[in-house]
Protein backbone atom coordinates (compact mmCIF):
# COMPACT_ATOMS: atom_id res chain seq x y z
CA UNK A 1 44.66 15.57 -52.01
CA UNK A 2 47.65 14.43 -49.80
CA UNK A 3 50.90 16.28 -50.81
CA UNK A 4 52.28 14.24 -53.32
CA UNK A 5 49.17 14.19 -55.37
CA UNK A 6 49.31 17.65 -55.00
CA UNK A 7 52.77 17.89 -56.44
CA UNK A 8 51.80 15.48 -59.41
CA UNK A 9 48.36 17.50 -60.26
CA UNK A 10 50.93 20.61 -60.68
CA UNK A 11 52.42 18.77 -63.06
CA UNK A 12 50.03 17.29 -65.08
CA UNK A 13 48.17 20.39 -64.86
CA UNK A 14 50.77 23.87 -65.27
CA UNK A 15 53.01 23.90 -67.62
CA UNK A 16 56.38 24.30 -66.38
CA UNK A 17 58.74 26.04 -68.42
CA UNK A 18 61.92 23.92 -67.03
CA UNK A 19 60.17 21.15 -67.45
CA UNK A 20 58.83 21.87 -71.51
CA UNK A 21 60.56 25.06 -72.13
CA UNK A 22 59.46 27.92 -74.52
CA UNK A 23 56.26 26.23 -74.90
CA UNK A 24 55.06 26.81 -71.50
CA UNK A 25 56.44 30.53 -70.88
CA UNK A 26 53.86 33.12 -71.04
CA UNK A 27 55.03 36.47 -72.59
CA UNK A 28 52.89 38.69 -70.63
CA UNK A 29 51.96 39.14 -67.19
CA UNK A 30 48.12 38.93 -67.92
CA UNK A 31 47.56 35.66 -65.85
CA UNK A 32 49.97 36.65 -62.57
CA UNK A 33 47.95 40.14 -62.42
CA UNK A 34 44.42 38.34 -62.70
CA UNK A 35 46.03 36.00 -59.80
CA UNK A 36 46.78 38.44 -57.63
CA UNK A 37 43.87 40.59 -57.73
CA UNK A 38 42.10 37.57 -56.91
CA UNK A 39 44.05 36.61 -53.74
CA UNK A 40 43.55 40.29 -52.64
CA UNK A 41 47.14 41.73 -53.95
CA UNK A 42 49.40 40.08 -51.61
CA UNK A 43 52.61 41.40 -53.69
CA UNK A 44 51.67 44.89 -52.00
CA UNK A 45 51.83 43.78 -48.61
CA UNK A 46 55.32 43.64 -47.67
CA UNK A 47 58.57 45.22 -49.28
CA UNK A 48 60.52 43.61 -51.73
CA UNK A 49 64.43 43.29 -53.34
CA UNK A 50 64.11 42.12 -56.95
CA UNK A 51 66.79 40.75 -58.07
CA UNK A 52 67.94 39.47 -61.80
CA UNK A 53 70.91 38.65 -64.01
CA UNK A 54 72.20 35.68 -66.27
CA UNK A 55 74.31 34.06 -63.17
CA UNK A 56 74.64 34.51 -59.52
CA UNK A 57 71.44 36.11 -58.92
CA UNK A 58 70.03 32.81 -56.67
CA UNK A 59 73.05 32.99 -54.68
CA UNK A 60 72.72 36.96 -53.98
CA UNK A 61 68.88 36.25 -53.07
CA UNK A 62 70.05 33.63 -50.32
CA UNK A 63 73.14 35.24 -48.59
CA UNK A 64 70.81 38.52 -48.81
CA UNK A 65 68.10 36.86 -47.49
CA UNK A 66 70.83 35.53 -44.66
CA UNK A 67 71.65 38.96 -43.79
CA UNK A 68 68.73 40.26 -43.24
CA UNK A 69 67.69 36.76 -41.44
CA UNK A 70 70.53 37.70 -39.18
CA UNK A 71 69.50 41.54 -38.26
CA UNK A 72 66.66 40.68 -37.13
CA UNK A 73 64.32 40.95 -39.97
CA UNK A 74 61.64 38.54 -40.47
CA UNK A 75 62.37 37.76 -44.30
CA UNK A 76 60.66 35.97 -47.26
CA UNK A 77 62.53 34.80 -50.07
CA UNK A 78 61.66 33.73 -53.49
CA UNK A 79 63.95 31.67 -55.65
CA UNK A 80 63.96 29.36 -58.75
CA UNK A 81 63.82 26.65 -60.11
CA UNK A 82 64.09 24.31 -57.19
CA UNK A 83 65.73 21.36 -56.86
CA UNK A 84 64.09 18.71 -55.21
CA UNK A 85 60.85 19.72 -54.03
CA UNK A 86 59.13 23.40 -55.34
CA UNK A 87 58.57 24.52 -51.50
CA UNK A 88 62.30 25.15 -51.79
CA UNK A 89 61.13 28.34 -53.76
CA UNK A 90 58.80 29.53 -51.05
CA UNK A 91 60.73 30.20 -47.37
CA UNK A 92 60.18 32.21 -44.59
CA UNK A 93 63.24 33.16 -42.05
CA UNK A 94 64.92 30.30 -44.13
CA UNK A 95 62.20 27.24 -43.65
CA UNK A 96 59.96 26.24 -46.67
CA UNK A 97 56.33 26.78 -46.89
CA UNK A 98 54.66 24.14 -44.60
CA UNK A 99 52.79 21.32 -47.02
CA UNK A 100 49.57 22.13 -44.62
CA UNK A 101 49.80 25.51 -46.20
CA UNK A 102 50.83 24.33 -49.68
CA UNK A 103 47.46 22.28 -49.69
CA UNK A 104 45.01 24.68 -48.00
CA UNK A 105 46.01 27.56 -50.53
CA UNK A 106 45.19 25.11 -53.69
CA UNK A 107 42.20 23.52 -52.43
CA UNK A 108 41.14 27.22 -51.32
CA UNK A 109 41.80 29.15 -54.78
CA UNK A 110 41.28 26.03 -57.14
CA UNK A 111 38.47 27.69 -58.75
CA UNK A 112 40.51 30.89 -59.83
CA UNK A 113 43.32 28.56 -60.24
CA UNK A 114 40.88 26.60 -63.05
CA UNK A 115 39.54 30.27 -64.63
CA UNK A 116 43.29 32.06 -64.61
CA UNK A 117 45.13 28.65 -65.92
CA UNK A 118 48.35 29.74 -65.12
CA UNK A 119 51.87 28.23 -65.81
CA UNK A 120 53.55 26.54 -63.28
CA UNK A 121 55.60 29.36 -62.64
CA UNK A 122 53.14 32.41 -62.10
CA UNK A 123 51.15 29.58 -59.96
CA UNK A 124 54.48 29.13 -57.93
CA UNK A 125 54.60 33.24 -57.61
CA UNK A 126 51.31 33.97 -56.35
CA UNK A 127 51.51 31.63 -54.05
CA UNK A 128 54.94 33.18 -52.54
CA UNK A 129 53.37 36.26 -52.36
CA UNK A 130 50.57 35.05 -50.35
CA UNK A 131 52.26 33.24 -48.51
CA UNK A 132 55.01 36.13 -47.43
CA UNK A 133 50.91 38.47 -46.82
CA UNK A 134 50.35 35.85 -44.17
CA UNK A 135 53.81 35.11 -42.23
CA UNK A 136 53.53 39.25 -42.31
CA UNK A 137 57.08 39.18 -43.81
CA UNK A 138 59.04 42.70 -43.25
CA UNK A 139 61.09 41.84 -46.61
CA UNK A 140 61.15 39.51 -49.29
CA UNK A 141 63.90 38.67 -51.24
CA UNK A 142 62.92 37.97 -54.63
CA UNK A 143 64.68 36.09 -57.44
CA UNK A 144 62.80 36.53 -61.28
CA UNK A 145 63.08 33.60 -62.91
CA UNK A 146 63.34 34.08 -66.75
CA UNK A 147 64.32 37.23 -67.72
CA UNK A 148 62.55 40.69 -66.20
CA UNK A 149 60.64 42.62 -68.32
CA UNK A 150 57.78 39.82 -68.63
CA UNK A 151 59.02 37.34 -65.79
CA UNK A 152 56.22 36.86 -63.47
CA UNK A 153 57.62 38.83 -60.35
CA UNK A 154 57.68 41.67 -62.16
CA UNK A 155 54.71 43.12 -60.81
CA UNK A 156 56.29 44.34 -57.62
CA UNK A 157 57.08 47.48 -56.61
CA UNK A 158 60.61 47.07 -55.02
CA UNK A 159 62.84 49.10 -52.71
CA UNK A 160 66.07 48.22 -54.28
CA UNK A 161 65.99 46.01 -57.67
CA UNK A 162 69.39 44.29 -58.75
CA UNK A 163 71.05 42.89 -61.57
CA UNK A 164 74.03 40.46 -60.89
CA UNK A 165 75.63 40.69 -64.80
CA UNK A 166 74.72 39.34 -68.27
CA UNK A 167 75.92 36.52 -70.41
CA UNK A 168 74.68 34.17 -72.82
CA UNK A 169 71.56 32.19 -72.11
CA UNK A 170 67.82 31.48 -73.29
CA UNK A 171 68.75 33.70 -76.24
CA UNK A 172 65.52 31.67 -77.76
CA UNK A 173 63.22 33.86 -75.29
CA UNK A 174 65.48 36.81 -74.02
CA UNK A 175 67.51 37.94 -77.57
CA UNK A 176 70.31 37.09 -79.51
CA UNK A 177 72.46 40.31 -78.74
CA UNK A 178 73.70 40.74 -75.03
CA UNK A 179 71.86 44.67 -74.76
CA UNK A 180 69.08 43.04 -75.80
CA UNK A 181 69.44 40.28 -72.80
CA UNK A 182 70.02 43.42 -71.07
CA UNK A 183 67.11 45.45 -71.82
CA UNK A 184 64.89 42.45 -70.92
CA UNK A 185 66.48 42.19 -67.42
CA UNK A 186 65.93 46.06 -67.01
CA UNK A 187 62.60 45.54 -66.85
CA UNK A 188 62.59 45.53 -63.18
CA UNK A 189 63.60 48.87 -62.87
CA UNK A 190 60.96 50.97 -61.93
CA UNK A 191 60.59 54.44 -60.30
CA UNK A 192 60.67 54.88 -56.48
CA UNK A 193 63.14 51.53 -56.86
CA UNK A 194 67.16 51.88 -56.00
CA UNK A 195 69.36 50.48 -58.81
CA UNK A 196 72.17 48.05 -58.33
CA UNK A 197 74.06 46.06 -60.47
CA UNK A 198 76.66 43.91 -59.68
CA UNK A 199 79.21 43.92 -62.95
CA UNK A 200 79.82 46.93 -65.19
CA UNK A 201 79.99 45.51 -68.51
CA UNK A 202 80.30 47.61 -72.11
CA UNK A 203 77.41 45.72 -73.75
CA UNK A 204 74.99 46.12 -71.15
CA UNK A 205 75.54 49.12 -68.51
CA UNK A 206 74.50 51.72 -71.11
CA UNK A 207 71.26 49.95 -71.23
CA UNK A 208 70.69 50.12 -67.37
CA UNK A 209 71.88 53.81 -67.30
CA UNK A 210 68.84 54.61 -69.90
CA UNK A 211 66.23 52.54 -68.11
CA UNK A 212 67.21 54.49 -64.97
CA UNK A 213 67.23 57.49 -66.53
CA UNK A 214 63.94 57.16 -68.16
CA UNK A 215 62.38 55.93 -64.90
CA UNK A 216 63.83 58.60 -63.02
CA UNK A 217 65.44 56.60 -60.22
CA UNK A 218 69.16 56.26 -59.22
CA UNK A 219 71.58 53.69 -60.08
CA UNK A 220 74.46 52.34 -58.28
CA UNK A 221 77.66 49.76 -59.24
CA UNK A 222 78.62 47.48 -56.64
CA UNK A 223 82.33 48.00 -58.39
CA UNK A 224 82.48 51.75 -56.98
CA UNK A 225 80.42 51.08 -53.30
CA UNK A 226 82.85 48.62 -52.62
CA UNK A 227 86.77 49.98 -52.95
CA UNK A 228 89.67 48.82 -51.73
CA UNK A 229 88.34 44.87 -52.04
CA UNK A 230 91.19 42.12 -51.41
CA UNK A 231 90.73 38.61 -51.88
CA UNK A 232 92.50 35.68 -50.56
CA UNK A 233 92.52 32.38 -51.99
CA UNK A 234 93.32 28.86 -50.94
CA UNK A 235 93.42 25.29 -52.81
CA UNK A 236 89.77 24.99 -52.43
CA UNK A 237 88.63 28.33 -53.49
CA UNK A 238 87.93 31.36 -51.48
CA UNK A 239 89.81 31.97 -48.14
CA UNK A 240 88.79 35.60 -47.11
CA UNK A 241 87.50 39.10 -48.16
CA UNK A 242 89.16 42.42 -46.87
CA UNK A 243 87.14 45.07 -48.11
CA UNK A 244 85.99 48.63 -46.15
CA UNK A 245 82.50 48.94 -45.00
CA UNK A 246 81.19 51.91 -43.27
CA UNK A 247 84.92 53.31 -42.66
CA UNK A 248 85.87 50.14 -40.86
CA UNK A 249 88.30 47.63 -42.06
CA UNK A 250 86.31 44.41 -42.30
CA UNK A 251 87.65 40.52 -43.30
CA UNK A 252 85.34 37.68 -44.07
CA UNK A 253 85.50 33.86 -44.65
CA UNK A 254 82.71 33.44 -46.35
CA UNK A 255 80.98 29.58 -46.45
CA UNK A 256 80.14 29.45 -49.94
CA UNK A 257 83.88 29.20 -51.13
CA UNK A 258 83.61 29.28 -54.85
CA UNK A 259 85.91 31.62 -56.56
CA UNK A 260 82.66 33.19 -58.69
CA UNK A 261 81.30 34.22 -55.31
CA UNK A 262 83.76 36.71 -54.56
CA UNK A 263 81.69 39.08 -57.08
CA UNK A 264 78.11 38.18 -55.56
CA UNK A 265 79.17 38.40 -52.01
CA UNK A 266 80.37 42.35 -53.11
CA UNK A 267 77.00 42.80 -54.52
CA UNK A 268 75.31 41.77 -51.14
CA UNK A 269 77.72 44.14 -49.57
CA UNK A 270 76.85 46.84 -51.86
CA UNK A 271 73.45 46.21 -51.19
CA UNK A 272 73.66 46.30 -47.13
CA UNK A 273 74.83 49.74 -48.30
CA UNK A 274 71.80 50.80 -49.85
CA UNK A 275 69.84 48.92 -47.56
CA UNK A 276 71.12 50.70 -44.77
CA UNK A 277 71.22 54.29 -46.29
CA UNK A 278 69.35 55.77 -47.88
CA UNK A 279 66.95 53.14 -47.59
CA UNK A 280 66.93 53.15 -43.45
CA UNK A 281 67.48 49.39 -42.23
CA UNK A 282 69.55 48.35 -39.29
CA UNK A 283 72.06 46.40 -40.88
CA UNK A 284 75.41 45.55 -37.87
CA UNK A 285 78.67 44.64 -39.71
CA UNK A 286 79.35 41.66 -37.14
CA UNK A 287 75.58 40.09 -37.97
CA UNK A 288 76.74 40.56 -41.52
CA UNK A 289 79.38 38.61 -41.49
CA UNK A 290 78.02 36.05 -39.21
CA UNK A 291 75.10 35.74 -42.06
CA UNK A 292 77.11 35.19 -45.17
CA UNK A 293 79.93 33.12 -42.99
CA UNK A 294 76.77 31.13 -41.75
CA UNK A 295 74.49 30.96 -45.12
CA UNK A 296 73.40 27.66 -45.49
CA UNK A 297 72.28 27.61 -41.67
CA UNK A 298 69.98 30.80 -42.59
CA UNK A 299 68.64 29.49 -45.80
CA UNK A 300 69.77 26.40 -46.86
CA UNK A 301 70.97 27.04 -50.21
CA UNK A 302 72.13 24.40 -52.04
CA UNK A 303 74.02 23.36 -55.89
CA UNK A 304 76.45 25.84 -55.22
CA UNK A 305 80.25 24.04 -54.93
CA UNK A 306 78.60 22.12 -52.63
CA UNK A 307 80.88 19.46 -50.97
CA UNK A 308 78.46 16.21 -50.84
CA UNK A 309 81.05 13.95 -49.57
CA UNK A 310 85.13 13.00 -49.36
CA UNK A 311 87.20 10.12 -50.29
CA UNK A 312 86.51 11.11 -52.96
CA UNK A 313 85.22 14.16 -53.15
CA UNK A 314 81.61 14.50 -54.76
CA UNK A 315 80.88 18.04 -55.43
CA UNK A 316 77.72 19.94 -57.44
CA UNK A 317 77.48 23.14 -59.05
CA UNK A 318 74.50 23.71 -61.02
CA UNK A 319 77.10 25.77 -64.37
CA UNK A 320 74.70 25.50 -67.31
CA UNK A 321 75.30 28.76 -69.41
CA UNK A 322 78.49 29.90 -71.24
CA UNK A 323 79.41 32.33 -68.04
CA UNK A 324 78.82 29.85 -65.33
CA UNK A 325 81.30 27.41 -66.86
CA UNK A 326 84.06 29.86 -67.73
CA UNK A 327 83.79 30.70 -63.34
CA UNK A 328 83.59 26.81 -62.83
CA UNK A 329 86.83 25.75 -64.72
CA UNK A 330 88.69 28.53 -62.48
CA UNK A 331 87.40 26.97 -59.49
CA UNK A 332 89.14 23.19 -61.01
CA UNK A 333 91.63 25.14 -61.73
CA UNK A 334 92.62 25.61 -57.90
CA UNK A 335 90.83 22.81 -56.35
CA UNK A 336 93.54 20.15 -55.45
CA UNK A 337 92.52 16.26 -56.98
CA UNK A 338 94.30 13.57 -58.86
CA UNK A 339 91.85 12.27 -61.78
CA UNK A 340 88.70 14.16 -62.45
CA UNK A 341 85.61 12.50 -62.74
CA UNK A 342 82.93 15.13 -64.48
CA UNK A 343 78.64 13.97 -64.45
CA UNK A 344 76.85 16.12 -66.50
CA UNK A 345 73.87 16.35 -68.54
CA UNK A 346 71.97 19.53 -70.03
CA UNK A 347 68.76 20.68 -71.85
CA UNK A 348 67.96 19.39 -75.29
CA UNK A 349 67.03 23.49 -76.19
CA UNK A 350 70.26 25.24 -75.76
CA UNK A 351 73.35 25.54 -77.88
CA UNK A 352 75.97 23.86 -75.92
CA UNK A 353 79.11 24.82 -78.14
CA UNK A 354 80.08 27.77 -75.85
CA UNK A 355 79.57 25.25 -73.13
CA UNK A 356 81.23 22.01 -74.33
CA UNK A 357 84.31 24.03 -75.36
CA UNK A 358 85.39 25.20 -72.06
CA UNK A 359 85.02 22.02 -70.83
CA UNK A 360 88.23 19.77 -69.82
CA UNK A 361 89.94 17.17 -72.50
CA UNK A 362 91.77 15.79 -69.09
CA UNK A 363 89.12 13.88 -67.23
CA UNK A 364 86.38 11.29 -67.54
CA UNK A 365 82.97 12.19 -68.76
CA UNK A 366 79.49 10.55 -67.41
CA UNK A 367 76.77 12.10 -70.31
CA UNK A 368 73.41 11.23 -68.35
CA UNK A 369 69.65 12.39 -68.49
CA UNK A 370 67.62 14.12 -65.93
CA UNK A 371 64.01 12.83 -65.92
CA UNK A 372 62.37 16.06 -67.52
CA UNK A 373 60.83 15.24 -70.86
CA UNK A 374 63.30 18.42 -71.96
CA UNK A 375 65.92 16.54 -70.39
CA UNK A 376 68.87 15.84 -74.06
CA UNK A 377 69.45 12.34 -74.53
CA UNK A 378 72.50 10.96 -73.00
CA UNK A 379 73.30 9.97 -76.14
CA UNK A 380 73.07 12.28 -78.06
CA UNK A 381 75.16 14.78 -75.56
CA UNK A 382 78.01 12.08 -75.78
CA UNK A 383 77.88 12.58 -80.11
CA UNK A 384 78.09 16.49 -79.44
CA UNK A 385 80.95 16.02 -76.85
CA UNK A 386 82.92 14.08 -79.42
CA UNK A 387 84.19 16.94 -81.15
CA UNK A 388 85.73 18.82 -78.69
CA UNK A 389 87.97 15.70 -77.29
CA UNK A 390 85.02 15.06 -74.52
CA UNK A 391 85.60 11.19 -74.18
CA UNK A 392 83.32 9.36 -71.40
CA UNK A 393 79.88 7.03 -71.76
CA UNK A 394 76.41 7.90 -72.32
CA UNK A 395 73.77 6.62 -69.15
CA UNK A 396 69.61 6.56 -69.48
CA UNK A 397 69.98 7.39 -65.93
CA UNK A 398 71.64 10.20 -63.44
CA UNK A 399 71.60 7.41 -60.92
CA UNK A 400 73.38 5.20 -63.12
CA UNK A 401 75.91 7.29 -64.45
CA UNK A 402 76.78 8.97 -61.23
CA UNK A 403 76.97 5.39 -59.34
CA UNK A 404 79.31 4.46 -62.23
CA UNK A 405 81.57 7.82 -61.14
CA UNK A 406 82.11 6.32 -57.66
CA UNK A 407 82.65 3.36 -58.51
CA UNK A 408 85.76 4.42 -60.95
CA UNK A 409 87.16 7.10 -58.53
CA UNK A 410 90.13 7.02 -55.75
CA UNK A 411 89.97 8.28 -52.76
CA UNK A 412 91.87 11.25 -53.77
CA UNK A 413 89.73 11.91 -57.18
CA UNK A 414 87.16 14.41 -57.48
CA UNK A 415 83.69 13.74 -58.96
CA UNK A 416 81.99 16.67 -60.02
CA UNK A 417 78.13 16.72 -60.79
CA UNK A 418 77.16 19.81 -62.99
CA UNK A 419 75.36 21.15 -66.02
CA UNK A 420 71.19 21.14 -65.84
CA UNK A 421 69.43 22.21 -62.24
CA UNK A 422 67.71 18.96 -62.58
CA UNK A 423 70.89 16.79 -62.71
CA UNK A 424 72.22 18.27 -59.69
CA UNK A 425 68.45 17.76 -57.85
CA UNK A 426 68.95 14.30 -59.04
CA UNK A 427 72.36 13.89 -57.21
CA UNK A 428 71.46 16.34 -54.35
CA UNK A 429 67.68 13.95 -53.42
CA UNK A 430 69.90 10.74 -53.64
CA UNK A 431 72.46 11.85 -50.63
CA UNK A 432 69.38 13.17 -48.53
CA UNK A 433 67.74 10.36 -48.82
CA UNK A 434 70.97 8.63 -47.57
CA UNK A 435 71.59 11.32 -44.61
């Protein structure tokens, strides 16, 4: 196979729970464990940060990844979904798997691939881990991708595991009460592991305590690591951070600029903390700073506020869930613009009322569809935008609708691409193919 067939017959032949949704999640960790013991147990060959939550969790994994990138630390890191091409999941001091590698692993294991039959997902795992055994990784930063308990990853044994907050989402899968969210996400915490999380919240800190308490490990809040935290703001969204780190008075200007990251980047802080005692690492303030000032040159993270162009401005921020849109309206809230020009499209399997309500009445809507058979039909997002004053037009096509965007929008309008991972891959593929 050449690489794209390779990328087609992991299509045709895994399911991919982004791609189908519940029907393709597997609610045990049966096939990842069979995996594993039959590439030798790469997951116990390097250590690991596991890292969960509703929101914010991918953009933790990167600018953690970054710092330990930038003190020296050769670093694997784990993330998901992805949103062009799945070797974005898979990276090594910030570059993606090689395709050379990518094809040598399948053709290698495609007879345990055949006998396991794993989803697309615990497929995508294993072959991280292996991956991260042979670059002889000294850490790997690793995102779960669907909850905790159950979610492939889960079979590490990590250093430090954190959890970023809970909200609303896959309530289908996860539960339909936030503790119970909450005690699915605690299923990372294990004993010998540190505890973080990121946002002490009524419904869902009591359930960490227990799980920590019951496992016998120690649990820390970014909140209380972190005092005497000042934030700066300017018309675009973050400016700088003043916060105390190892009794020194620090300030940062962080390059991910969205107002929502203020509360992730004190989570990474909290966790250079841990990292660097009790847990022992050589963490410097100054490469610190230079790693989450400098993030997208360590790991190329993308989707987040990301500025694709100006005149007008074209921006994309993968919001999907309740949470994520409540930060994103803050961040319109302060970013300067005339008329606002919103392309969005979602999942068919979620309920988008907590979603479409948040929403702005003031701007112009583009309702398109990803091409994912789970992809909603423009359509039929446009009838379920109605209600709540959402007025715009419904396109087959991301392409279209987004092409449509530009074409309405001044100079000094903003265009904002959001809602489903797979829009924003859409939008994000078209300008690299452009660069």
């Amino acid at each position: 196979m050449n690489y794209r067939e390779l990328q087609q017959f992991l299509l045709d032949t895994l399911p991919m729970y982004h791609r189908q949704g519940a029907s393709a999640y597997k609610k045990d960790l049966g096939n990842i464990r069979k995996l594993c013991d039959g590439l030798g147990n790469p997951e116990n060959k390097f250590k690991a940060i596991h890292i969960a939550g509703t929101n914010g969790k991918g953009s933790v994994s990167h600018m953690l990844s970054a710092v330990l990138q930038a003190n020296g630390y050769r670093t694997g890191l784990y993330v998901s979904p992805h949103y062009v091409d799945f070797r974005e999941r898979i990276k090594v001091d910030g570059q993606c798997v090689p395709k050379r590698w990518v094809l040598q692993f399948v053709e290698r294991n495609r007879h345990l691939i055949e006998i396991v039959q794993p989803s697309y997902f615990e497929m995508l795992v294993a072959m991280a881990f292996c991956y991260f055994a042979d670059c002889r990784v000294e850490w790997a930063v690793i995102e779960t991708g669907l909850g905790g308990r159950l979610d492939s990853t889960n079979i590490l044994q990590a250093s430090l595991c954190i959890i970023t907050n809970i909200s609303w989402d896959h309530a289908d899968i996860l539960g339909n009460t936030l503790e119970a969210i909450a005690r699915e996400k605690a299923g990372i915490i294990k004993p010998g592991s540190l505890v973080l999380v990121g946002r002490n919240q009524s419904e869902s800190m009591p359930v960490f305590v227990q799980r920590a308490e019951i496992e016998g490990t120690s649990l820390f809040e970014a909140e209380k690591l972190i005092e005497n935290w000042t934030i700066e703001t300017a018309q675009t969204g973050l400016k700088a951070l003043h916060f105390n780190l190892w009794n020194g008075r620090v300030t940062l200007e962080p390059e991910l600029r969205g107002l929502y990251q203020a509360e992730n980047i004190r989570t990474v802080l909290a966790a250079a903390l841990l990292l660097r005692e009790p847990l022992g690492l050589k963490l410097s303030i100054d490469r610190i700073v230079h790693a989450l000032e400098h993030v997208r040159q360590y790991t190329g993270i993308a989707g987040r506020w990301q500025v694709l162009q100006t005149h007008p401005v074209v921006v994309c921020e993968s919001a999907h869930n309740e949470d994520g849109i409540r930060y994103l309206m803050q961040q319109l809230g302060v970013y300067p613009r005339q008329q606002l020009h919103i392309v969005c499209g979602f999942v068919r399997d979620k309920d988008l009322s907590p979603v479409l309500s948040q929403l702005p009445v003031q701007a112009t809507y583009y309702f398109v569809q990803a091409k994912i058979p789970r992809a909603l039909a423009a359509g039929d997002l446009k009838q379920m935008a109605d209600p709540y004053g959402l007025k715009g037009n419904a396109y087959h096509t991301v392409r279209r609708g987004l092409a449509q965007a530009l074409r309405n929008a001044r100079t000094d309008d903003l265009v904002l691409v959001t809602g489903s991972i797979f829009v924003v891959g859409e939008v994000l593929e078209r300008y690299r193919l452009q660069a």
